[in-house]
Protein backbone atom coordinates (compact mmCIF):
# COMPACT_ATOMS: atom_id res chain seq x y z
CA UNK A 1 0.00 0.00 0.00
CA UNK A 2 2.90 2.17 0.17
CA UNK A 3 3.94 2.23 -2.94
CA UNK A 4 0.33 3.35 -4.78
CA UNK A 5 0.26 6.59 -5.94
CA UNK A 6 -2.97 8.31 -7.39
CA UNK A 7 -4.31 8.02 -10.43
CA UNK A 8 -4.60 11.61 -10.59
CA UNK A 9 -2.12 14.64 -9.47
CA UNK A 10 -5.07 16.88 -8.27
CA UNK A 11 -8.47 16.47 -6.97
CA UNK A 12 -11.77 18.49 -6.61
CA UNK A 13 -12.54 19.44 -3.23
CA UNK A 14 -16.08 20.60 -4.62
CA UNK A 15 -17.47 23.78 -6.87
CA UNK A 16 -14.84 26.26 -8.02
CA UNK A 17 -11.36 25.96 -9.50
CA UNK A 18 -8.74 23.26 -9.13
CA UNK A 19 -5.60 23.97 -7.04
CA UNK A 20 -2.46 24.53 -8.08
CA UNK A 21 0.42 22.95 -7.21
CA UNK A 22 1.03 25.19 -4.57
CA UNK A 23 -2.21 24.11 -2.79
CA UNK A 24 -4.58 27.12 -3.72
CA UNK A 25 -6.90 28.23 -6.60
CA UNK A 26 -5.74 30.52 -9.01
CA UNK A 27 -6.39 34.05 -8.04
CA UNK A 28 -5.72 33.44 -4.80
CA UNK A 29 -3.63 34.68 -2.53
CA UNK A 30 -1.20 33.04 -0.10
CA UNK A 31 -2.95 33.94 3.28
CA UNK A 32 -6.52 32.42 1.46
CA UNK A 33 -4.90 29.55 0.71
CA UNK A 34 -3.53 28.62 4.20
CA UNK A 35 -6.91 29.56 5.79
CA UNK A 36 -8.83 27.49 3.50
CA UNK A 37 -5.93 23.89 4.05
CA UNK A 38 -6.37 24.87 7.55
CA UNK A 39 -10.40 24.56 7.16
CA UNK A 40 -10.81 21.65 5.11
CA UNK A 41 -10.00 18.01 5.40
CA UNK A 42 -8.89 16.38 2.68
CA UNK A 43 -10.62 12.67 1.89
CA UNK A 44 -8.46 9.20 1.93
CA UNK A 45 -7.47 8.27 -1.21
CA UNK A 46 -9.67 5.31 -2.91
CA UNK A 47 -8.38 2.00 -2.40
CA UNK A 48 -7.78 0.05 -5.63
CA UNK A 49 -9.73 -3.33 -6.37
CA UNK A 50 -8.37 -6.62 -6.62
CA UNK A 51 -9.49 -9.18 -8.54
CA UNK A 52 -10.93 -12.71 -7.14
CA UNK A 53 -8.49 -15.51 -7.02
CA UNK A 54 -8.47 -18.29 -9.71
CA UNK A 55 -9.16 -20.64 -6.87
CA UNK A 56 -12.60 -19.30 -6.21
CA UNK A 57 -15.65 -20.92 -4.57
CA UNK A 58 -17.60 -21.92 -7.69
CA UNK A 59 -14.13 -22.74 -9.40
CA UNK A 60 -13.39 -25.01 -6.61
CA UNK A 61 -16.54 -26.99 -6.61
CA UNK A 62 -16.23 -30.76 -7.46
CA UNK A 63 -17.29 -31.80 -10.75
CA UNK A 64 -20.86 -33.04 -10.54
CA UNK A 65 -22.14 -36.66 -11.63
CA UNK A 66 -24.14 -36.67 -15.10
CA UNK A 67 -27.87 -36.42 -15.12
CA UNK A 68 -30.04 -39.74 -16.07
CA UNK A 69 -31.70 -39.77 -18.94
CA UNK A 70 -35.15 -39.12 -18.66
CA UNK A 71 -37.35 -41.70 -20.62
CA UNK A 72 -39.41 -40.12 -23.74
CA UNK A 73 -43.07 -38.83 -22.90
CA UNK A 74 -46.04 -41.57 -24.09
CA UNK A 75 -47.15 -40.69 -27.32
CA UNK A 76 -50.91 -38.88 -27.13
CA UNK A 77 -53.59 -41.16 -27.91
CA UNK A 78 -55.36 -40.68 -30.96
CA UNK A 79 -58.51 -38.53 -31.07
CA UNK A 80 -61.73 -40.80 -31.36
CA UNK A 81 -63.21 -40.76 -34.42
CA UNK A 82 -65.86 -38.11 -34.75
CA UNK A 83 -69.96 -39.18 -34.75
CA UNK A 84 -72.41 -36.84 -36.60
CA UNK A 85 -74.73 -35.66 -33.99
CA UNK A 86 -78.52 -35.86 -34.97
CA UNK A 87 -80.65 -32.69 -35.91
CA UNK A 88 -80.56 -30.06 -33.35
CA UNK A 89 -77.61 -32.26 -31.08
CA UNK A 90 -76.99 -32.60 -27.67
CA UNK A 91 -78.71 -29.25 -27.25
CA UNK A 92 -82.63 -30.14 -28.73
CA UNK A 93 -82.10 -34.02 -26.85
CA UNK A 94 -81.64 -32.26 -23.26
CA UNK A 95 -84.45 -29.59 -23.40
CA UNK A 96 -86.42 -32.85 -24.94
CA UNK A 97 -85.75 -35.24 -21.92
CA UNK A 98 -86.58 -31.86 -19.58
CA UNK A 99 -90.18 -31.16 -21.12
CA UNK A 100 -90.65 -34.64 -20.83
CA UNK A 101 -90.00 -34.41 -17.00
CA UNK A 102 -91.54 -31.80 -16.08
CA UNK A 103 -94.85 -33.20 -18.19
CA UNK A 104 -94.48 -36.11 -15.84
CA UNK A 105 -94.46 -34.04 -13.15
CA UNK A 106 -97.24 -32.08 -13.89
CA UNK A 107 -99.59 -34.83 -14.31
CA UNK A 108 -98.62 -36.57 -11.26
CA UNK A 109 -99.00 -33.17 -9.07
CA UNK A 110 -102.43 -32.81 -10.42
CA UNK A 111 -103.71 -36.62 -10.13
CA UNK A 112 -102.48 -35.84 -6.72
CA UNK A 113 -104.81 -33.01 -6.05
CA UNK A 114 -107.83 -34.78 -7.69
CA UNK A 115 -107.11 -37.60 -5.50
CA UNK A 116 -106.64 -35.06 -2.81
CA UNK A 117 -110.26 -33.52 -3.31
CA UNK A 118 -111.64 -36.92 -3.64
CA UNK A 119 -110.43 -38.11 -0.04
CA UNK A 120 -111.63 -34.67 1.09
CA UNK A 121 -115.38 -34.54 0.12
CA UNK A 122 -115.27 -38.43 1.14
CA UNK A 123 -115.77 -39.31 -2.50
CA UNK A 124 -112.27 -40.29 -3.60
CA UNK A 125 -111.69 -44.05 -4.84
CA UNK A 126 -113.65 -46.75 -7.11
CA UNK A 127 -115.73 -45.63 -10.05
CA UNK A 128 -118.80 -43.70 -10.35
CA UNK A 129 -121.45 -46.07 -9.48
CA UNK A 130 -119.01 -46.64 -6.41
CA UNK A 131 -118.64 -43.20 -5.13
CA UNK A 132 -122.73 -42.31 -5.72
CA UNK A 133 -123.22 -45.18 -3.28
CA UNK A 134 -120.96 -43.90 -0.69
CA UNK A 135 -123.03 -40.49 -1.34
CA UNK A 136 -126.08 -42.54 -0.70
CA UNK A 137 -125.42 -42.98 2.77
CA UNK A 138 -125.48 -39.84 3.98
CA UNK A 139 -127.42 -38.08 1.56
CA UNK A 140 -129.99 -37.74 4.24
CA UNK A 141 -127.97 -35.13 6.54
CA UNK A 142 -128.30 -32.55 3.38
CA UNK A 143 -131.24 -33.09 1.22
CA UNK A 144 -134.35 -30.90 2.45
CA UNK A 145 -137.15 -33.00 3.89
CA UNK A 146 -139.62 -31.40 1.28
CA UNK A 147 -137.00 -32.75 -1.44
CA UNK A 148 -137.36 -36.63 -0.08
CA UNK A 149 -140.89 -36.37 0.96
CA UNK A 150 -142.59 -33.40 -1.29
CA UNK A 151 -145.49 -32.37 0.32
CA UNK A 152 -147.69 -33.11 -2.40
CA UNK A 153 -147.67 -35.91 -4.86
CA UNK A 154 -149.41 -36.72 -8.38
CA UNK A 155 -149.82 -39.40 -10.06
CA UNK A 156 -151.26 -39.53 -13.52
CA UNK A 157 -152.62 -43.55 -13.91
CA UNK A 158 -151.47 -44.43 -10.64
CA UNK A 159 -154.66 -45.76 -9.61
CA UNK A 160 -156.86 -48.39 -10.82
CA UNK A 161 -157.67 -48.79 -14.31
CA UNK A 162 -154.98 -45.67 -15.10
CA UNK A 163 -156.96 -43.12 -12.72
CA UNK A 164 -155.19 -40.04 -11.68
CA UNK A 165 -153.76 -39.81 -8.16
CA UNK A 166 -153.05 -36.98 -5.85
CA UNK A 167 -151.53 -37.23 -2.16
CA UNK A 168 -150.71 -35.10 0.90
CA UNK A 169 -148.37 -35.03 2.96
CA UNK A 170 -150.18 -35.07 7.16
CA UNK A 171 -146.82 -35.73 9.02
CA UNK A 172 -143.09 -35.98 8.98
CA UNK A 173 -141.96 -38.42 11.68
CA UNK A 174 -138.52 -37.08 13.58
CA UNK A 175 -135.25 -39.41 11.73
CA UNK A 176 -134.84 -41.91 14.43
CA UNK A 177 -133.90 -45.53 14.43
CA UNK A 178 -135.60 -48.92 13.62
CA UNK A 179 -136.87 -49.75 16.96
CA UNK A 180 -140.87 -50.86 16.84
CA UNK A 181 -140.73 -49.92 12.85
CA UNK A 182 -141.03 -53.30 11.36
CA UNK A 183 -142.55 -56.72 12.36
CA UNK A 184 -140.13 -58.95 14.08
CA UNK A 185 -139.78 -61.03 11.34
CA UNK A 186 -139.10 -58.24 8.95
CA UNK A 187 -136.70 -56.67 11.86
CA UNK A 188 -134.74 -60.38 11.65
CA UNK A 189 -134.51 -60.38 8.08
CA UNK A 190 -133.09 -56.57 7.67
CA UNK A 191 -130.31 -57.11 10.28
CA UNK A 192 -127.95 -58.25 7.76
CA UNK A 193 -127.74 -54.21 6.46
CA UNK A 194 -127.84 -52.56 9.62
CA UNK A 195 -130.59 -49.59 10.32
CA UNK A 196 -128.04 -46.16 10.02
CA UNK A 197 -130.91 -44.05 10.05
CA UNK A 198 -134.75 -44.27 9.30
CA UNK A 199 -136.72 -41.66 7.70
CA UNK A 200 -140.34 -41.56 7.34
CA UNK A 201 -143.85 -39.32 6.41
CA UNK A 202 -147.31 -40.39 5.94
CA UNK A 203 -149.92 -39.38 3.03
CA UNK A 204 -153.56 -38.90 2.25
CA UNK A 205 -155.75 -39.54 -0.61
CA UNK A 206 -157.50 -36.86 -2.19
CA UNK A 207 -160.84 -37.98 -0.22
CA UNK A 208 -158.71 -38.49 2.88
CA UNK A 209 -160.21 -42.44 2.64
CA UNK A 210 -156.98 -43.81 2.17
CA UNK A 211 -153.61 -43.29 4.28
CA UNK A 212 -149.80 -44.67 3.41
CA UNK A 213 -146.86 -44.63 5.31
CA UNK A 214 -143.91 -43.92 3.22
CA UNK A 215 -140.50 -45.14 5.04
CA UNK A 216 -136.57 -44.34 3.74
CA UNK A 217 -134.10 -46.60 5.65
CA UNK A 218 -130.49 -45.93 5.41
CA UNK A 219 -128.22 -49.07 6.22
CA UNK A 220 -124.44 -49.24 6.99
CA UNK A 221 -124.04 -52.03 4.53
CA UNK A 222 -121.64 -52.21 1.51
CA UNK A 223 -122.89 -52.92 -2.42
CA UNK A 224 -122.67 -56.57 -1.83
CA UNK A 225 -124.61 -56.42 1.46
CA UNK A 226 -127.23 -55.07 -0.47
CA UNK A 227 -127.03 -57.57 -3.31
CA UNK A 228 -127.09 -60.31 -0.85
CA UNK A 229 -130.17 -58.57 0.36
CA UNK A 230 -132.21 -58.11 -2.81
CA UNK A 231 -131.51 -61.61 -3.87
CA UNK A 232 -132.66 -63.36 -0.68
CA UNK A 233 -135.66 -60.94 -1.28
CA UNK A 234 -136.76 -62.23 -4.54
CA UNK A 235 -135.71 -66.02 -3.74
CA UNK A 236 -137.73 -66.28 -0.79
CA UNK A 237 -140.82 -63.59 -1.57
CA UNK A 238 -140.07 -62.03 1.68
CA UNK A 239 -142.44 -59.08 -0.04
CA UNK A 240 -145.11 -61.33 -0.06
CA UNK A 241 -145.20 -62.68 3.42
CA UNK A 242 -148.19 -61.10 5.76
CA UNK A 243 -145.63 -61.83 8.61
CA UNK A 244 -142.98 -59.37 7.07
CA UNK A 245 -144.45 -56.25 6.92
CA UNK A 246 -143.57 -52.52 7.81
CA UNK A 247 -145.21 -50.55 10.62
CA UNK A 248 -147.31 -47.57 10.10
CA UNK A 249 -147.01 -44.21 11.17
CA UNK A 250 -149.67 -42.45 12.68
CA UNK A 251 -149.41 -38.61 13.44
CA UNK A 252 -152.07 -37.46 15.86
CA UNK A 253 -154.65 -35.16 15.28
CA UNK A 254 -154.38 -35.84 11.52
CA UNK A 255 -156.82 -38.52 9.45
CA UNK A 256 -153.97 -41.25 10.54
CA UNK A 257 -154.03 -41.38 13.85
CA UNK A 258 -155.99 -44.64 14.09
CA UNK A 259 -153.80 -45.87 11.62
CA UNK A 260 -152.35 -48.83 13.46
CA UNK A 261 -151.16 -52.38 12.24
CA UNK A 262 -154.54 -54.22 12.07
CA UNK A 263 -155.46 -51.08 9.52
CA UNK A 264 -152.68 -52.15 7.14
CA UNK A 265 -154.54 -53.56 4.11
CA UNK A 266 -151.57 -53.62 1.49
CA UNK A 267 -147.40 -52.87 1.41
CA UNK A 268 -144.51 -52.78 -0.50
CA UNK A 269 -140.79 -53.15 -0.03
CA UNK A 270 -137.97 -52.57 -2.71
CA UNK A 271 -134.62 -53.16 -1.82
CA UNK A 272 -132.00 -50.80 -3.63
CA UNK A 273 -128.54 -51.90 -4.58
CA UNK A 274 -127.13 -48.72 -6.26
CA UNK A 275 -127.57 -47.17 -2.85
CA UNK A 276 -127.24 -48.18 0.76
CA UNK A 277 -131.22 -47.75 1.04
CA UNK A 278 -134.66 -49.42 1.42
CA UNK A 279 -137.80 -47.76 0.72
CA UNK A 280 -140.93 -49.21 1.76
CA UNK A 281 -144.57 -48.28 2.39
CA UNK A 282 -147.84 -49.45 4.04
CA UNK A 283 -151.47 -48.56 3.44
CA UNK A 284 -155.00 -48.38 5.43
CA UNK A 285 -158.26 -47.20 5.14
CA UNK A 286 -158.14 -43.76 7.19
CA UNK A 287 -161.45 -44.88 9.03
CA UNK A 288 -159.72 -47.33 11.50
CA UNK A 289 -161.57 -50.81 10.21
CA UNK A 290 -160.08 -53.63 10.33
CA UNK A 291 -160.09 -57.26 9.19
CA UNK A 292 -159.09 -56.68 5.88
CA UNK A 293 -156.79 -59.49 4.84
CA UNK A 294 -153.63 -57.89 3.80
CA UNK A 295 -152.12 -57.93 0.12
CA UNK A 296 -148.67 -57.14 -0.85
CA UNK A 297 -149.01 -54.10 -3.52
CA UNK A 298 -147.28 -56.09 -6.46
CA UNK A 299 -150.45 -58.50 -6.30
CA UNK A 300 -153.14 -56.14 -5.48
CA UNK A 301 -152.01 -54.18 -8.68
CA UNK A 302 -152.32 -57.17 -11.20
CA UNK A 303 -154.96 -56.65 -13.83
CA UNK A 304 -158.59 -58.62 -12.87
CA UNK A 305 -157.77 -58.82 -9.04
CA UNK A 306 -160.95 -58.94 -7.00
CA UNK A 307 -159.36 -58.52 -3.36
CA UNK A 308 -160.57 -55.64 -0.90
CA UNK A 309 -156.94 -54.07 -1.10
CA UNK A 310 -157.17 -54.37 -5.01
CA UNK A 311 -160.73 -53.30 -5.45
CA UNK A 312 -159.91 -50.44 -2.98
CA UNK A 313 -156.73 -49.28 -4.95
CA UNK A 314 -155.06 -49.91 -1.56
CA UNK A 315 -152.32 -51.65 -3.66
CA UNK A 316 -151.29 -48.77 -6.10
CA UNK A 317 -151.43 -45.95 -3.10
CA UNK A 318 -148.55 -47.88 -1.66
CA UNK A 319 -146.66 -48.85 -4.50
CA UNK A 320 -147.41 -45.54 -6.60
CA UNK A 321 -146.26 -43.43 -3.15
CA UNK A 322 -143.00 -45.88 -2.55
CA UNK A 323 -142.14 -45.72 -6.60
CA UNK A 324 -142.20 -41.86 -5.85
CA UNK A 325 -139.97 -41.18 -3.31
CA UNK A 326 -137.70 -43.61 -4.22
CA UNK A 327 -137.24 -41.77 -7.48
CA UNK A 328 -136.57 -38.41 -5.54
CA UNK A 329 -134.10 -40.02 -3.86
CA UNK A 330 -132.70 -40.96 -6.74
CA UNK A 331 -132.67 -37.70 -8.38
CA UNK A 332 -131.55 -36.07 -4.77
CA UNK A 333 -128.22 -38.49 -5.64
CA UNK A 334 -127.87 -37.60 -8.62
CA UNK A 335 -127.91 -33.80 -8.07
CA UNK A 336 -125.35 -34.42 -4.91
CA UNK A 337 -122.93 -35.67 -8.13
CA UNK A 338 -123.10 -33.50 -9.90
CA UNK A 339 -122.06 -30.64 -7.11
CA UNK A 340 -119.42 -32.91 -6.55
CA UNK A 341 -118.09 -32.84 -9.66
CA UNK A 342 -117.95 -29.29 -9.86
């Protein structure tokens, strides 16, 4: 280091003009100069730089083995060869297999709420015939009394030899049960059905000579409990029998209140298998006699029959009057359908 001499014979010691050799600027006195040497510090000199050594780090390093050789990528498979879509591709097939969904859908949300309204109203399940005889049972809690038993009746050759007929209704009896309605016999043989509810009103003639009970009874039984019913009916002629017949009933202070059962003169019963019901009825003469030997309607009515009941036209009161309100009820059914179906 002691042998390095600068690059340069003079240096800048900032703005202004160099020194001379004497140590001051030019122009400048003696006494300027040795104020300003006195003021000032000169800087070190710069150190010169060395190069690195041959033997540096990265030279000195030790050589490094060889890299493997890496085995060649796979070759790419080959692109599958291309299939034609059909008209309107994957596009038209998806909004296809959607509509069709949501068309399913739809139809099974609204055979749910049909079937939903069905089960509500208590008229859901089976076919029509089916669902009018489930109405039939309880038809009676909504149908107006003067609907089932109109307070007057006509009918036009509904009495002997195709004479006109005209009824009125004397009395309503309150819906009740079957106790003391029927013979015991005819009790026996309608406890297969049940008695739900029993519904009945009575009716004069025109002249007030003749008077007919006119009875509705509902039954808790099925379709085929009524079948059962009608059939053992007809096989046996339980109609027919003297010992099977309905009870009469006699509203008091009207022209039937000595309308009791040795007044009955004639009667008919018709089972009904479209509809949990039997309608029935029973006729007198309004005067109280008695002794008349009883005749079911159906043979009072035949042509050239010379009984009291026939030659009376005891036998078409009660089968004109129970052919009558049966076919009310039949309309009153009807009509409850049709509301239902609304």
């Amino acid at each position: 280091m002691s042998g390095y001499e600068p690059a340069c014979p003079e240096r800048w010691t900032g703005p202004g003009e160099p020194l001379d050799g004497t140590g001051k600027r030019h122009g400048e006195s003696a006494h300027e100069g040795e104020h300003r040497v006195s003021t000032e510090t000169d800087s070190a000199p710069a150190l010169p730089v060395r190069p690195l050594p041959a033997s540096s780090y990265f030279a000195s390093r030790p050589p490094q083995p060889p890299r493997p050789p890496q085995s060649p990528l796979p070759p790419r498979p080959p692109r599958p060869p291309h299939v034609p879509q059909p008209a309107g591709g994957r596009g038209g097939s998806a909004r296809t297999l959607t509509a069709a969904a949501c068309l399913v859908l739809g139809l099974g949300l609204i055979g749910g709420a049909v079937a939903g309204s069905w089960l509500a109203d208590g008229t859901g399940g089976g076919t029509a015939a089916e669902r009018a005889f489930t109405r039939g049972g309880t038809l009676w809690r909504t149908v107006p009394v003067d609907e089932l038993f109109p307070p007057a009746l006509r009918g036009d050759a509904a009495g002997p030899g195709g004479a006109e007929r005209q009824w009125t209704r004397i009395g309503v009896a309150p819906d009740s049960g079957c106790e003391e309605a029927f013979d015991p016999l005819l009790e026996k043989a309608l406890a297969p059905v049940g008695c739900a509810r029993l519904l009945r009103a009575t009716y004069t003639d025109a002249t007030s000579t003749a008077v007919t009970t006119v009875g509705l009874l509902v039954t808790s039984a099925d379709s085929r409990g009524m079948r059962d019913l009608r059939r053992r009916f007809a096989d046996e002629r339980l109609d027919e029998r003297t010992d099977l017949m309905p009870r009469p009933y006699a509203p008091r202070g009207t022209v039937a209140e000595r309308f009791g059962a040795a007044q009955r003169a004639s009667w008919s019963v018709s089972v009904l298998t479209d509809a949990p019901a039997v309608v029935y009825a029973v006729t007198g003469f309004a005067d109280g006699r008695t002794g008349t030997p009883p005749q079911p309607a159906a043979l009072a009515t035949r042509p050239g029959a010379t009984t009291a009941p026939a030659q009376a036209g005891l036998g078409h009161e009660a089968a004109a009057l129970a052919g009558r309100v049966e076919a009310g009820f039949r309309r009153a059914l009807r009509g409850s359908g049709r509301e239902d179906a609304r």
